[in-house]
Protein backbone atom coordinates (compact mmCIF):
# COMPACT_ATOMS: atom_id res chain seq x y z
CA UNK A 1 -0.85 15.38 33.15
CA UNK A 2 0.75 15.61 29.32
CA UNK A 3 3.20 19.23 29.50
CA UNK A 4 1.76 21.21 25.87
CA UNK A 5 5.12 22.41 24.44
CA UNK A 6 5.01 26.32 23.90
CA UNK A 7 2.63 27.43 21.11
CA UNK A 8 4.42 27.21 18.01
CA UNK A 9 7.58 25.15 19.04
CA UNK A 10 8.59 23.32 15.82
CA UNK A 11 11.08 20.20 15.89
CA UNK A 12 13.28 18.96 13.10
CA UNK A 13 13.16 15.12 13.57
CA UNK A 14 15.62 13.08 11.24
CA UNK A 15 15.89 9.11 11.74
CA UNK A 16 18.35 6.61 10.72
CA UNK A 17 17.14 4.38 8.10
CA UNK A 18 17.21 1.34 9.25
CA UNK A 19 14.11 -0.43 10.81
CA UNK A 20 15.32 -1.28 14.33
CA UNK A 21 16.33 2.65 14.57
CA UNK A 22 13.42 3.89 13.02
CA UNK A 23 10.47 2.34 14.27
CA UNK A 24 11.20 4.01 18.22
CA UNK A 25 11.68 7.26 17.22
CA UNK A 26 8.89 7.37 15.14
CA UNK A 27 6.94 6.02 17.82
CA UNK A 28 8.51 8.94 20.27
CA UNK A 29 7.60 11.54 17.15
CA UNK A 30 3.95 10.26 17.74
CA UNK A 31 3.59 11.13 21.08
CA UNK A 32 5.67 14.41 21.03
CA UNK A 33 2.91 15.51 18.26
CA UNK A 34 0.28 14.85 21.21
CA UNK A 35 2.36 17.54 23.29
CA UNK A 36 1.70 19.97 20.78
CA UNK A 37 4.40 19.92 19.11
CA UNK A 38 5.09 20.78 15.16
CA UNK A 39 7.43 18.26 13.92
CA UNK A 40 9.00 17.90 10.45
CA UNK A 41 10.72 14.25 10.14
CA UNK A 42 13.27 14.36 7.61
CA UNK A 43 13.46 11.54 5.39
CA UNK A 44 14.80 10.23 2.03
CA UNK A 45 11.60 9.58 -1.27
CA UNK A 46 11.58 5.31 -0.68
CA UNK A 47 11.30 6.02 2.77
CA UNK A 48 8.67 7.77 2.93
CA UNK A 49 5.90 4.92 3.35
CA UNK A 50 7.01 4.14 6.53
CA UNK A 51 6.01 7.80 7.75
CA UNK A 52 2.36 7.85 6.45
CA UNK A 53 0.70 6.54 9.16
CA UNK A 54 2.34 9.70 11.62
CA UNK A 55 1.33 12.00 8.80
CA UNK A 56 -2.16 10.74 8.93
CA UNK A 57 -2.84 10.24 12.51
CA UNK A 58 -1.26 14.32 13.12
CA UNK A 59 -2.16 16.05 9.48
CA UNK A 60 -1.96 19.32 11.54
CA UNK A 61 1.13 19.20 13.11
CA UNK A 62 3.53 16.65 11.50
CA UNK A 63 4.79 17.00 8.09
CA UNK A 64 7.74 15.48 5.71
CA UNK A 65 11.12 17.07 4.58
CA UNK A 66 11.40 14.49 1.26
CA UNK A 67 15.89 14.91 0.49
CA UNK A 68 17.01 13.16 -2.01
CA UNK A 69 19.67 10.34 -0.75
CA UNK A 70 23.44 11.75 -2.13
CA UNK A 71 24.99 8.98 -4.04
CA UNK A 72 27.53 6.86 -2.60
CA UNK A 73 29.77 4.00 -4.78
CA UNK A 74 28.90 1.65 -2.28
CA UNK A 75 25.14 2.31 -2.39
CA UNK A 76 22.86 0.92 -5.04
CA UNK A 77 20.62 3.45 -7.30
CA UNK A 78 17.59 3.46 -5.38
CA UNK A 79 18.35 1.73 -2.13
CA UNK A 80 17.67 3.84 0.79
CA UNK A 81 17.52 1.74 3.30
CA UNK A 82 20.23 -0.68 4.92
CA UNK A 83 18.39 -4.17 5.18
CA UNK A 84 18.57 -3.51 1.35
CA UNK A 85 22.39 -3.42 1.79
CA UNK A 86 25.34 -5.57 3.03
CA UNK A 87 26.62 -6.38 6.64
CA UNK A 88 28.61 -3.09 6.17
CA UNK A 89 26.47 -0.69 4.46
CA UNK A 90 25.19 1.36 6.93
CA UNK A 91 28.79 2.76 7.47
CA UNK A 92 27.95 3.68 3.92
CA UNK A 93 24.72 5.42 4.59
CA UNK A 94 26.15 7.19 7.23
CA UNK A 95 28.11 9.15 4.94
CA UNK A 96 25.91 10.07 1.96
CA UNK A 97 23.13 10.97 4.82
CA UNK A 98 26.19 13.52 5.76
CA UNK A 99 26.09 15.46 2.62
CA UNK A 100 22.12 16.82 3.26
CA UNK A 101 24.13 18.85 5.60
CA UNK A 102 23.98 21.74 2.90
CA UNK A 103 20.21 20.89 1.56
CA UNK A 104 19.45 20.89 5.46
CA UNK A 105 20.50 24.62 5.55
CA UNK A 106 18.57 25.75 2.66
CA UNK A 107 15.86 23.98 3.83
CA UNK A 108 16.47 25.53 7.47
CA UNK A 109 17.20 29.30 6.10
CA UNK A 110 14.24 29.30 4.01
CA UNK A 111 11.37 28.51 6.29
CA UNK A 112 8.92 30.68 7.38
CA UNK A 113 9.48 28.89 10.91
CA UNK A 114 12.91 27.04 10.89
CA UNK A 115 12.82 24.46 13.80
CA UNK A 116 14.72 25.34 17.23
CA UNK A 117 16.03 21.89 17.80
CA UNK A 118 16.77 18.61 16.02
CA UNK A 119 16.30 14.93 17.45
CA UNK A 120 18.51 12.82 15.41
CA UNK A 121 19.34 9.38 15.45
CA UNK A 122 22.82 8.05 17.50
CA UNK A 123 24.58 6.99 13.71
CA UNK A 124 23.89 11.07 12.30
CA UNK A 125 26.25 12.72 14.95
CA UNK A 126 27.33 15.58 12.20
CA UNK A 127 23.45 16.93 12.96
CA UNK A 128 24.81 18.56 16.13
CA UNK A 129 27.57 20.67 14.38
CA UNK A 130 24.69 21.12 12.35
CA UNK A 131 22.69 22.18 15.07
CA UNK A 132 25.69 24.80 16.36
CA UNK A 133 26.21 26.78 13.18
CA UNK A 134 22.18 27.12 13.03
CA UNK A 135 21.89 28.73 17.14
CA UNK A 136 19.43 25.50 17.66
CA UNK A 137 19.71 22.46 19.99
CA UNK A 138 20.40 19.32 19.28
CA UNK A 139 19.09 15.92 20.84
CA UNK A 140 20.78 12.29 20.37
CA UNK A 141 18.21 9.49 20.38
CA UNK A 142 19.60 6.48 21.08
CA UNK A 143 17.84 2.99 19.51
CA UNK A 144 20.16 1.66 22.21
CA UNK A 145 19.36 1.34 26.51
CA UNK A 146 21.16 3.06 28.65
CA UNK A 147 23.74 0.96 29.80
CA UNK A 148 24.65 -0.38 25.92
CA UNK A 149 25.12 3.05 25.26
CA UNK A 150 27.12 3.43 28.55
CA UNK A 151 29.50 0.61 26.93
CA UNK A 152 29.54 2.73 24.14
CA UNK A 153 30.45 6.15 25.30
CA UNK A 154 32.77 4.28 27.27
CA UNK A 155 34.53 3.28 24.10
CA UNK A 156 34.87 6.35 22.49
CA UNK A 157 35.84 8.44 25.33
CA UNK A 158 38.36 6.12 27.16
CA UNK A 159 39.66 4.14 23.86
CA UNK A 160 40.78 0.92 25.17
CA UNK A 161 43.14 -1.18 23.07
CA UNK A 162 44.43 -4.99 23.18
CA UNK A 163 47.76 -6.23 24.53
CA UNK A 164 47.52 -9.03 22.19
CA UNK A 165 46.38 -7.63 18.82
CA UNK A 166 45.96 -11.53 17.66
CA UNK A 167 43.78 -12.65 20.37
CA UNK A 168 39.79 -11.90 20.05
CA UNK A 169 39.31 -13.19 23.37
CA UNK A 170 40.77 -10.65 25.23
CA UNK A 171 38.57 -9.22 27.79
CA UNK A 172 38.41 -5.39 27.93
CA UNK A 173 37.03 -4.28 31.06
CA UNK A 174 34.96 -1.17 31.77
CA UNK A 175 35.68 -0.04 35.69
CA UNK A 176 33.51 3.26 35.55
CA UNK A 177 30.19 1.91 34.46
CA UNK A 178 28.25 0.24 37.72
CA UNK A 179 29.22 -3.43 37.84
CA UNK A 180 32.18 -3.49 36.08
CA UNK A 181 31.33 -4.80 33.01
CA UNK A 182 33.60 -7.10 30.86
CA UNK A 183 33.78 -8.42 27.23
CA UNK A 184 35.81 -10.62 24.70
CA UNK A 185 37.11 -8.05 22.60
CA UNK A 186 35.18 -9.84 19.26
CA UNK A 187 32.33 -8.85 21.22
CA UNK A 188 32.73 -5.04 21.08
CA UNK A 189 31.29 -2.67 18.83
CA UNK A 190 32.35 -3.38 15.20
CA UNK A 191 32.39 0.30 14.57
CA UNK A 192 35.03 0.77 17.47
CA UNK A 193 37.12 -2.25 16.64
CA UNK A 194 37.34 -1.29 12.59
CA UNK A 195 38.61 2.44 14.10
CA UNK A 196 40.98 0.39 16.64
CA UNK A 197 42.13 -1.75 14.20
CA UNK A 198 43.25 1.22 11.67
CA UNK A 199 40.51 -0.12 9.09
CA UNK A 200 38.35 2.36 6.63
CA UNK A 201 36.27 3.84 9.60
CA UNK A 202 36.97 7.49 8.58
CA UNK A 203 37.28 10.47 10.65
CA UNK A 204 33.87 11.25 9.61
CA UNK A 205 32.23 8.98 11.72
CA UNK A 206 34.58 8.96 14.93
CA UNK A 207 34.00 12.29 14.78
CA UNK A 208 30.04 11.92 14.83
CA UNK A 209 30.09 9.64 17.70
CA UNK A 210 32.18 12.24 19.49
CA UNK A 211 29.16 15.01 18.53
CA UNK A 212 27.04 12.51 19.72
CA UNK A 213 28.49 13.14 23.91
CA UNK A 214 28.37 16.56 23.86
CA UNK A 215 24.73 17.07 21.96
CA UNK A 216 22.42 18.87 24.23
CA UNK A 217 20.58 16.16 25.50
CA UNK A 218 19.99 12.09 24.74
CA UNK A 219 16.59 10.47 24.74
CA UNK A 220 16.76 6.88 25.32
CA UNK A 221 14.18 4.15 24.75
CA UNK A 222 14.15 3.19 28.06
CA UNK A 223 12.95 3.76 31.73
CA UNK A 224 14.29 4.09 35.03
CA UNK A 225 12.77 0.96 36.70
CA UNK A 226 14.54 -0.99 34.56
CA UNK A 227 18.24 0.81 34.05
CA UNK A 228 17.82 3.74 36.97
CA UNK A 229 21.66 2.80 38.06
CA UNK A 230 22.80 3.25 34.15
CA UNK A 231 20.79 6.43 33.14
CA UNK A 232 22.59 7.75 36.64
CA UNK A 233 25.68 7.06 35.19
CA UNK A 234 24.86 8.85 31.89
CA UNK A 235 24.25 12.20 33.69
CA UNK A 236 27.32 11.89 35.52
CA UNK A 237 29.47 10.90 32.89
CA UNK A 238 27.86 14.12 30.45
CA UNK A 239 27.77 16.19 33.32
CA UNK A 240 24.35 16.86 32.73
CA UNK A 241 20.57 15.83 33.61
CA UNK A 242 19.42 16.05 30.20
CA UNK A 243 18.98 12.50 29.78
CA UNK A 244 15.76 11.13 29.61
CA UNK A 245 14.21 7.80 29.56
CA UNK A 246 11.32 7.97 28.02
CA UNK A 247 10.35 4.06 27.10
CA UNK A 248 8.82 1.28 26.17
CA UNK A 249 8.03 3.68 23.19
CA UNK A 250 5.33 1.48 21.48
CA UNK A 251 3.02 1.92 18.90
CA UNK A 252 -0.42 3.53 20.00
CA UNK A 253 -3.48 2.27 20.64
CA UNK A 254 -4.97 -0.58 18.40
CA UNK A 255 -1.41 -0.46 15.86
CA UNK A 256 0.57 -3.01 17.29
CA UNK A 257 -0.34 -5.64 14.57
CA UNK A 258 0.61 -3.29 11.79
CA UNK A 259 4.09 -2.66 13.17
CA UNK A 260 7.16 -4.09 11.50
CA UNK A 261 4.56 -4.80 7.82
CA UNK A 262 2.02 -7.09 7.22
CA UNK A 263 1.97 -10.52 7.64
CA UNK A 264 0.68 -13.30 5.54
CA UNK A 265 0.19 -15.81 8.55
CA UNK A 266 -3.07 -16.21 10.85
CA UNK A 267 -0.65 -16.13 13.77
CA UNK A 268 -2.61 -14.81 15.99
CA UNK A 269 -5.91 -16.56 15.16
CA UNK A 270 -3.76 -19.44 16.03
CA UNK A 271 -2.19 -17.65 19.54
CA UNK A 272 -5.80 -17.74 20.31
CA UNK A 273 -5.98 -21.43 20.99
CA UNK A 274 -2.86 -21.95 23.03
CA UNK A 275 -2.69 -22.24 26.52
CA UNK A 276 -1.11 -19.40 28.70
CA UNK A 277 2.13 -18.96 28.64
CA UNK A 278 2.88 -21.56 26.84
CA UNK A 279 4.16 -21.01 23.11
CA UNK A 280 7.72 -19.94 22.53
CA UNK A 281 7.93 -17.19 20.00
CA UNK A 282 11.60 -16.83 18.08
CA UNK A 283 13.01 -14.32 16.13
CA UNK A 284 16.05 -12.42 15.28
CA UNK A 285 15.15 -9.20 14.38
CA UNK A 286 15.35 -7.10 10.58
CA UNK A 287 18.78 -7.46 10.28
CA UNK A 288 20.48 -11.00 11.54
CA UNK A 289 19.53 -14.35 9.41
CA UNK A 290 20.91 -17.61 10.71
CA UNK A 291 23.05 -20.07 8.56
CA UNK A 292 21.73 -23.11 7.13
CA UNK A 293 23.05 -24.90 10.51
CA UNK A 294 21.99 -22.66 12.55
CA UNK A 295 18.23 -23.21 11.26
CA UNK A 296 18.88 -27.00 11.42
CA UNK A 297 19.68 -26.92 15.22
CA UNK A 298 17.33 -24.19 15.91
CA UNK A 299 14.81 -26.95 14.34
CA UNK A 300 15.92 -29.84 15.98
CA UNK A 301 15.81 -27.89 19.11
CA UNK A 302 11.94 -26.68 18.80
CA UNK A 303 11.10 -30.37 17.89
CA UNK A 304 12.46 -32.02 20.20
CA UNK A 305 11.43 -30.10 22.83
CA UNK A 306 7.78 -30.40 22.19
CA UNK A 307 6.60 -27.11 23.19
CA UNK A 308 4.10 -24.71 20.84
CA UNK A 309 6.24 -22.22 19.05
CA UNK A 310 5.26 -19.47 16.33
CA UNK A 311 8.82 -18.74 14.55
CA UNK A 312 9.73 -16.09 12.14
CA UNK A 313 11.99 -16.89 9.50
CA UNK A 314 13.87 -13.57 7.70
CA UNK A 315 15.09 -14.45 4.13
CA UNK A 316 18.09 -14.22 3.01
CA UNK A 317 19.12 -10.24 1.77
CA UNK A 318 22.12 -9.05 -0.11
CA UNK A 319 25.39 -9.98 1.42
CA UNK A 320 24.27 -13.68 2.11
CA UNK A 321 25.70 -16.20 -0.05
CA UNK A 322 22.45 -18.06 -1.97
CA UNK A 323 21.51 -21.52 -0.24
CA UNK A 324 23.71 -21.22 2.80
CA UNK A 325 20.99 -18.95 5.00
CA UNK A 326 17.78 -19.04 6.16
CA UNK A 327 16.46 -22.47 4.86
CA UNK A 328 14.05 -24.41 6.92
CA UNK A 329 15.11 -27.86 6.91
CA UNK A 330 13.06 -30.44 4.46
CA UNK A 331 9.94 -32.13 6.11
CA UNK A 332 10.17 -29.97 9.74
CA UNK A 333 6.65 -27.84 9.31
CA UNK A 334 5.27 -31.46 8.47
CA UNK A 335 6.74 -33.25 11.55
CA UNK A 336 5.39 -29.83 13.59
CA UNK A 337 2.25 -29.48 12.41
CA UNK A 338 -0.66 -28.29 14.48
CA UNK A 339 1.85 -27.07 17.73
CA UNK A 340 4.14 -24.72 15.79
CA UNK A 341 3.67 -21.59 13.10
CA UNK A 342 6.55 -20.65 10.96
CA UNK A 343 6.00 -16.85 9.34
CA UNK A 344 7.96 -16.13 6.45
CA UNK A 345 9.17 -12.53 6.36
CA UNK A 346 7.73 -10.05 8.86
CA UNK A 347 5.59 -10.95 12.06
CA UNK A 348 3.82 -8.82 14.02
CA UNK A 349 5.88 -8.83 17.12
CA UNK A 350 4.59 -6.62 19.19
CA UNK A 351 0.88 -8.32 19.20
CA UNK A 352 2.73 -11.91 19.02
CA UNK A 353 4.53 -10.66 22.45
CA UNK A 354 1.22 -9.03 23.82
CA UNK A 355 -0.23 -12.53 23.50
CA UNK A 356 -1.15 -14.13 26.71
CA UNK A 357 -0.10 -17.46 25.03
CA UNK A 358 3.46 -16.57 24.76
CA UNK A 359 5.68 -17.25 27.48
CA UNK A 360 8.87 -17.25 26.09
CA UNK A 361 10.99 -15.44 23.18
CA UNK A 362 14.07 -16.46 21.83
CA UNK A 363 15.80 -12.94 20.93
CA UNK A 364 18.86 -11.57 18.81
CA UNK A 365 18.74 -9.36 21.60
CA UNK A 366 18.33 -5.60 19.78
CA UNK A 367 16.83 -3.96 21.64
CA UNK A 368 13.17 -2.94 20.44
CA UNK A 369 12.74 -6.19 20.51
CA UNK A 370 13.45 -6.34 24.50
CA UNK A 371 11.47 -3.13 25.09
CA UNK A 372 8.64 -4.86 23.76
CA UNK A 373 8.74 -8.18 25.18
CA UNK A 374 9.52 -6.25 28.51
CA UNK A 375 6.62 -4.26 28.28
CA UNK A 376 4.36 -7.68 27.57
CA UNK A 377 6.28 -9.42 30.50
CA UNK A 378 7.63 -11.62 28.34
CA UNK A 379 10.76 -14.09 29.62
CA UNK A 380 13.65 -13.64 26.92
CA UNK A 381 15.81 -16.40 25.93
CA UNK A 382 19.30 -14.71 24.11
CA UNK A 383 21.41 -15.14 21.65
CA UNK A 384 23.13 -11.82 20.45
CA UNK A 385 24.98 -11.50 17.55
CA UNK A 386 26.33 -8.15 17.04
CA UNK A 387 26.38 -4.56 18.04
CA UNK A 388 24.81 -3.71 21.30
CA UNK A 389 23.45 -7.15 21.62
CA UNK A 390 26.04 -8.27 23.59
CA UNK A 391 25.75 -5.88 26.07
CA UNK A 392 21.50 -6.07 25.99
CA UNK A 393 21.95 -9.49 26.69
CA UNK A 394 24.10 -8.91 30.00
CA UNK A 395 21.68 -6.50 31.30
CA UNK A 396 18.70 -8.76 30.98
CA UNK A 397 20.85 -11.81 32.52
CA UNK A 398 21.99 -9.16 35.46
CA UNK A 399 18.18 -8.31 36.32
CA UNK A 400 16.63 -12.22 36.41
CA UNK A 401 14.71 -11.84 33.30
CA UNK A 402 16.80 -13.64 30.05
CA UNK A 403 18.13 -16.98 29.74
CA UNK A 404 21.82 -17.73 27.89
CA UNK A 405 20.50 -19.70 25.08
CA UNK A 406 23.71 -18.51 22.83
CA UNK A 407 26.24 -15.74 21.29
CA UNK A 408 27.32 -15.24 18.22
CA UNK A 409 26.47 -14.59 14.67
CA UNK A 410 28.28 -17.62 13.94
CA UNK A 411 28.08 -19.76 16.83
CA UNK A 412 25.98 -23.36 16.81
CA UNK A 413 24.51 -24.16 20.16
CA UNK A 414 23.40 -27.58 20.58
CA UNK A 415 20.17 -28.58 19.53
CA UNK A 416 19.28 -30.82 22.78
CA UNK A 417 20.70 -28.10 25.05
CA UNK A 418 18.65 -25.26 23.06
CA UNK A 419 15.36 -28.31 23.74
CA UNK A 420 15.64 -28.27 27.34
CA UNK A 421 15.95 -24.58 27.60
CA UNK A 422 12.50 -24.16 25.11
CA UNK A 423 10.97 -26.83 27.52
CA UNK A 424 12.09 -25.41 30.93
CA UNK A 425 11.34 -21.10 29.68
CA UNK A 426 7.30 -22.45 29.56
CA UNK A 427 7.27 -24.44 32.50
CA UNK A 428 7.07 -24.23 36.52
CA UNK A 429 10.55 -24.75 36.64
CA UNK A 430 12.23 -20.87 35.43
CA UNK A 431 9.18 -19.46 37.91
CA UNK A 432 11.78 -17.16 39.35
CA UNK A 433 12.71 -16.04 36.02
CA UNK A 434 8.88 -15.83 34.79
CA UNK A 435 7.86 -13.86 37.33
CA UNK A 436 11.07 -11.43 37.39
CA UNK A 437 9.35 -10.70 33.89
CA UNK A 438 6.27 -9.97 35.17
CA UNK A 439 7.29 -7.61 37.62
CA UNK A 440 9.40 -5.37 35.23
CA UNK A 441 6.49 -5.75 32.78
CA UNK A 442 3.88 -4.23 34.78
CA UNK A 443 6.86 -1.46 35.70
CA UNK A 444 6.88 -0.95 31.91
CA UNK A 445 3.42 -0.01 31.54
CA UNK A 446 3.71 1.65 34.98
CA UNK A 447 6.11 4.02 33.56
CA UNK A 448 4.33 5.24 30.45
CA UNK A 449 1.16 5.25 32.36
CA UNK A 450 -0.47 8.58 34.46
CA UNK A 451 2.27 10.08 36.71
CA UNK A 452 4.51 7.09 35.86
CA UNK A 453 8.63 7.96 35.33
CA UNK A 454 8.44 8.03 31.86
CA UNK A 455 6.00 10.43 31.39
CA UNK A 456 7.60 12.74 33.65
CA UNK A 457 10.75 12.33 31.64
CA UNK A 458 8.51 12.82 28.77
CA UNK A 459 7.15 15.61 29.81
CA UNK A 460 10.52 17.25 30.65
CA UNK A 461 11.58 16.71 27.40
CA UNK A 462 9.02 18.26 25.82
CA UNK A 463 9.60 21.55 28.40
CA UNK A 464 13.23 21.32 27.31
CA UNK A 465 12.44 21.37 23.83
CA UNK A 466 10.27 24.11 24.38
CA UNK A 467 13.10 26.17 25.74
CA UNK A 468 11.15 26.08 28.98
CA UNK A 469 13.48 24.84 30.79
């Protein structure tokens, strides 16, 4: 049974801008509101659209805190959000989100009802010295699993260095997190290398994801079926139990088509006359687009392999240089026609996934995208690029249920390699691997379901926030 938070208990909830950060914790600001919760999400005027369904389905108990977004010289007039910026602006949004620290306090100071905790995104650390000068609580939430952010606390606390400052292949090991992780050092976080490497990380944000470890509490996307040995870890490492895995967070009910924005394509009119299991779905999330090659092999690769594929293609956004990214190569939706879909711009994922026609993904690896092809038992075929990928990707090749496809954001696998792995992730032959998926997908839905681990966690959360407990 659902906890009800304390009459009255009002939240402060402020997300990152940035769609793989935001959709989650919206998700998790859905069903807080069904614990009776009052919630206020903070966000800047372009973004508010993507709150309006949240304000509509709770018009009682959720409202909007609309801040204007402090300037920044390396942000645009009018850009709020950081697929509408280059590969390094959201070090830039970081800081002009940390000067509505003073608008925050008016805000705060002049409610009838000021909130008595904050849940803010992993990249707005500053909210919890926010959250000690206003007597309140604050709570990280983490767009990342447990053990990526392991890898990342790990960083920050233990600060591990190279011998050989010219050689990105270094491995830097990590001995405290179970299994003993290791990883080139191009493969760590970019944040921590740019700090490592005495470039123009400021002390700002070292010092945010230092706030970040000794918040009050971090809610993770994630449940303990899938990383119990990792969220352990956590609580040992913060000395505390309030961690809690709360995932797959999802979008309710009947609005999985609508997640991510609307889509021109009859995908799923199309899904519908598939066989099970047997269409490969690829994508690479809202932020990574491939190179021109990249798109040629992944091409060749679908083509050759003869399998049915539906394949969204992102566009090229500011930072990429015209006519070297994301161009499907001349003639290849002719020579495909009938056993593939290519959607231009977004897809819904989530009901693409759901589809008992898909048997296969191949992933960037962030990691909504693996809670939700988790939770519809989907087998993931990886290729991170960046960020926390890297480490996503090891977790899902450490519990049976990806397949190495590739890594890097510049990297070109071979298009007769990437063929035979399309071809083997929908047949008999990966059965181990297939049903490895399976049985962590019905875990997934296990866990969000009555008396499942997630809703426990849930409902401790919600207790916690309610100074309950």
């Amino acid at each position: 049974m659902p906890i009800i938070a304390a009459a009255g208990t009002h939240i402060l909830v402020f997300p990152y801008p940035a769609q793989g950060h935001m959709l989650s914790l919206l998700d998790l600001t859905h069903q807080l509101a069904n614990h009776g919760l009052f919630i206020t999400i903070l966000v800047t005027p372009n973004n508010l659209p993507t709150i309006s369904n949240l304000l509509s389905a709770h018009p009682a108990t959720v409202t909007a805190l609309v801040l204007p977004l402090p300037p920044h010289p390396a942000i645009p007039p009018g850009v709020e959000n950081v697929k509408d910026l280059a590969a390094d602006g959201f070090l830039a949004m970081m800081k002009a989100l940390g000067d509505l620290y003073n608008p925050i306090l008016d805000w705060f100071h002049n409610h009838p009802s000021p909130p008595v905790a904050i849940i803010s995104d992993m990249f707005l650390g500053w909210t919890h010295h926010l959250a000690c000068h206003l007597g309140i609580r604050r709570y990280m939430f983490s767009p990342s699993g447990a053990f990526a952010l392991s890898v990342i606390y790990s960083l920050w606390r233990y600060l591990p260095k190279r011998r050989d400052p010219q050689n990105e292949n270094e491995v830097i090991s990590f001995p405290k997190i179970p299994n003993s992780p290791k990883y080139p050092w191009w493969q760590l976080s970019p944040l921590y290398r740019t700090y490592r490497e005495g470039g123009p990380t400021t002390e700002f944000i070292k010092d945010g994801l230092f706030a970040n470890m000794v918040s009050w509490g971090v809610v993770i996307n994630s449940f303990t079926e899938l990383e119990r040995v990792y969220v352990d870890h956590l609580k040992n490492e913060l000395g505390h139990d309030r961690v809690f895995a709360v995932g797959p967070l999802l979008p309710p009910g009947d609005k999985t088509v609508e997640r991510g924005g609307p889509s021109s394509n009859d995908v799923l009119p199309w899904l519908d006359t598939c066989p099970a299991n047997s269409v490969v779905y690829v994508c690479f999330g809202s932020q990574a687009v491939l190179t021109n090659d990249q798109m040629e092999v992944v091409a060749r690769g679908l083509e050759r392999s003869r399998v049915k594929f539906v394949w969204s293609v992102k566009e090229p956004t500011v930072g990429h240089v015209a006519g070297k990214y994301g161009m499907i190569p001349p003639g290849f939706e002719d020579r495909v026609a009938g056993r593939g879909v290519v959607v231009r711009g977004w897809a819904p994922q989530v009901a693409i996934l759901s589809h008992n026609s898909v048997g296969a993904f191949l992933t960037h690896c962030g990691w909504n995208s693996i809670m939700e092809a988790v939770a519809a038992e989907v087998l993931m075929l990886t290729w991170p690029m960046s960020a926390d990928q890297y480490s996503n990707a090891t977790l899902l090749h450490e519990l049976k249920v990806g397949m190495k496809a590739c890594e890097g954001a510049e990297t070109v696998p071979d298009s007769g390699e990437l063929a035979e792995l399309f071809r083997k992730s929908v047949s008999e032959e990966k059965r181990v691997e297939r049903e490895r998926a399976k049985e962590f997908g019905r875990a997934a839905k296990e866990a969000i379901g009555e008396n499942g681990s997630s809703l426990k966690e849930l409902n401790r959360l919600v207790a916690n926030l309610s100074l309950l407990m």
